[in-house]
Protein backbone atom coordinates (compact mmCIF):
# COMPACT_ATOMS: atom_id res chain seq x y z
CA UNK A 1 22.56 -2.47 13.77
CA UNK A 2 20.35 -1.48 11.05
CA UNK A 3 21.10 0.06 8.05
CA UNK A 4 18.56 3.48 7.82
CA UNK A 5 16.87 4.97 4.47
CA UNK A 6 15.73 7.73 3.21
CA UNK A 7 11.96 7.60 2.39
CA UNK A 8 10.33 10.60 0.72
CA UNK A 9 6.52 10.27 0.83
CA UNK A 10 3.98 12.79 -1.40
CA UNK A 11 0.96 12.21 0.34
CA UNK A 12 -1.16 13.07 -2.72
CA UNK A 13 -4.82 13.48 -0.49
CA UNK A 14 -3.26 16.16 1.29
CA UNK A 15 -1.03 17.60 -1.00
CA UNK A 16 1.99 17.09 1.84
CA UNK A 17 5.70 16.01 0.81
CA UNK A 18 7.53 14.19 3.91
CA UNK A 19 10.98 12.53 4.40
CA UNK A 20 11.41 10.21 7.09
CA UNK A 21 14.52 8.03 7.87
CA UNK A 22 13.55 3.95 8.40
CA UNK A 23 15.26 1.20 9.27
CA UNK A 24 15.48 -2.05 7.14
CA UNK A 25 13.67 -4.16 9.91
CA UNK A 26 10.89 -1.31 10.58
CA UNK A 27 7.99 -0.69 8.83
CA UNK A 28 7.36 2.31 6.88
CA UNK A 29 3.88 3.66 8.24
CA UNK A 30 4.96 2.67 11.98
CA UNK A 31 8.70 4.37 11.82
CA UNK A 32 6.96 7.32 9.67
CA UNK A 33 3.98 7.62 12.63
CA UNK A 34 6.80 7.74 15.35
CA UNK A 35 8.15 10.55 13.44
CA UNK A 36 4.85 12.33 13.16
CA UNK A 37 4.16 12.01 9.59
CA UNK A 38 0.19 11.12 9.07
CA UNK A 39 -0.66 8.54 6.54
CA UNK A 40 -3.55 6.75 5.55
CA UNK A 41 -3.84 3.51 6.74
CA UNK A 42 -6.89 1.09 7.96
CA UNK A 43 -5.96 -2.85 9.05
CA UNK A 44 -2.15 -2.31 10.14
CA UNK A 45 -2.03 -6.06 8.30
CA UNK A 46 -1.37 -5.87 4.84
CA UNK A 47 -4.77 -6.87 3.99
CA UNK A 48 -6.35 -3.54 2.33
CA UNK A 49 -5.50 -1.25 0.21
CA UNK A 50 -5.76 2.00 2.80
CA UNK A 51 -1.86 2.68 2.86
CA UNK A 52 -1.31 1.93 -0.88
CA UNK A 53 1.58 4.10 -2.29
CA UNK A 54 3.23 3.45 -5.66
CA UNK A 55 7.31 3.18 -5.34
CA UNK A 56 8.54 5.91 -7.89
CA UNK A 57 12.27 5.15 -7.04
CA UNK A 58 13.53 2.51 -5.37
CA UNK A 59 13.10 -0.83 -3.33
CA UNK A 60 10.66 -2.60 -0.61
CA UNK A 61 10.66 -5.84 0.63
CA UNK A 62 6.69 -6.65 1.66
CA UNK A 63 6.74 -10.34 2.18
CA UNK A 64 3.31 -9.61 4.12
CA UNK A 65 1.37 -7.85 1.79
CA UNK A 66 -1.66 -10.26 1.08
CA UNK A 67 -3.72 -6.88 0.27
CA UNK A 68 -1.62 -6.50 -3.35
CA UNK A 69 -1.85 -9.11 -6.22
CA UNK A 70 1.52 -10.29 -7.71
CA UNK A 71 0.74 -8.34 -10.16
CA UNK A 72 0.29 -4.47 -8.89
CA UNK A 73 3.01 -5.38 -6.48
CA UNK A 74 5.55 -5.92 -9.83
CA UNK A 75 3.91 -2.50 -11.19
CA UNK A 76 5.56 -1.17 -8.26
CA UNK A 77 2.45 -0.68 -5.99
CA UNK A 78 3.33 -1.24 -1.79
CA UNK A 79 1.83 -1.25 1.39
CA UNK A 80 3.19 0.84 3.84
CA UNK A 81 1.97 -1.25 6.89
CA UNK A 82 4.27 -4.24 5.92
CA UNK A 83 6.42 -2.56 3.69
CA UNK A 84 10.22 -2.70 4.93
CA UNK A 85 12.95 -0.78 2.60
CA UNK A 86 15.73 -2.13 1.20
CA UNK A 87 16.84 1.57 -0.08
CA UNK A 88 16.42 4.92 -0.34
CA UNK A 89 12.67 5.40 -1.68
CA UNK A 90 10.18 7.92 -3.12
CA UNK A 91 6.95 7.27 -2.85
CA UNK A 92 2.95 8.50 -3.29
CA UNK A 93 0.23 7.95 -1.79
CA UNK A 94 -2.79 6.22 -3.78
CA UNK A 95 -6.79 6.61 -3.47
CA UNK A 96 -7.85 3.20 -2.18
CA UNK A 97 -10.74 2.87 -4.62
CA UNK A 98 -7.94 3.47 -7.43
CA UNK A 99 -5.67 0.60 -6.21
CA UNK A 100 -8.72 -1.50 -5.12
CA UNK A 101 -10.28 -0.87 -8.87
CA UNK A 102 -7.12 -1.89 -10.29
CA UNK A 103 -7.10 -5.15 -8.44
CA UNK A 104 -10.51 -6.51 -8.74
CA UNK A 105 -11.99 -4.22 -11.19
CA UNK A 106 -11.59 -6.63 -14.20
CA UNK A 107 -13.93 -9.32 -12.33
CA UNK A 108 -16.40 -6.98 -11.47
CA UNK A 109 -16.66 -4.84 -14.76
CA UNK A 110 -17.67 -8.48 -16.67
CA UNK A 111 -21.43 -8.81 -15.30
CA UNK A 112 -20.54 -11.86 -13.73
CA UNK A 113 -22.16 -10.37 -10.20
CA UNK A 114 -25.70 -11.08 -9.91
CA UNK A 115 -27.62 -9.23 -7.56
CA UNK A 116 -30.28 -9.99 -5.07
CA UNK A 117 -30.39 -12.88 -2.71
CA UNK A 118 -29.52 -16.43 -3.99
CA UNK A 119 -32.61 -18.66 -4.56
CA UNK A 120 -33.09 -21.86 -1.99
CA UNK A 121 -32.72 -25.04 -4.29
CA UNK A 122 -35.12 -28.20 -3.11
């Protein structure tokens, strides 16, 4: 059997605080969703940034998580689709523009995007 955790989610769009117990081999949105708490979410695959939250205290194991760069996910950034805890946890919610500007906003922010259609080379 399992071992259950704590999980105490601020779900800063709404302004909501919820606790929901999880097992180790569930995933946080789905167990939290069977338990009637309402998150964001989008692709249910770990591949945006819908169901970001930052982990304020504790542990997640997100093996799955192709949405998060190495990087934000060692800042302590998860996603709660393919997130799986490995403790008791505290967590918020983040704006997926803030994540998603986190992420990619260095490439984009250097002018290296040109705009209009490419030209046809003979």
């Amino acid at each position: 059997m399992s071992n259950y955790h704590r999980i105490q989610i601020h779900n800063r769009q709404t302004g909501t605080f919820h606790t929901v117990r999880v097992q180790e081999d569930e995933y946080i949105l789905h167990s939290g969703e069977d338990q009637g708490v309402s998150l964001p979410f989008s692709c249910r695959n770990g591949a945006c940034t819908t169901c970001a939250v930052r982990v304020l205290a504790g542990e997640v194991h997100q093996p799955e998580a192709m949405g998060l760069s190495p990087e934000l996910k060692q800042q302590g950034y998860a996603l709660l689709c393919v997130s799986y805890p490995r403790s008791d946890l505290e967590v918020e919610t983040q704006d997926e523009d803030e994540v998603y500007e986190l992420q990619f906003g260095r490439y984009f922010a250097q002018g290296r995007v040109r705009f209009g259609l490419p030209l046809e080379e003979d």
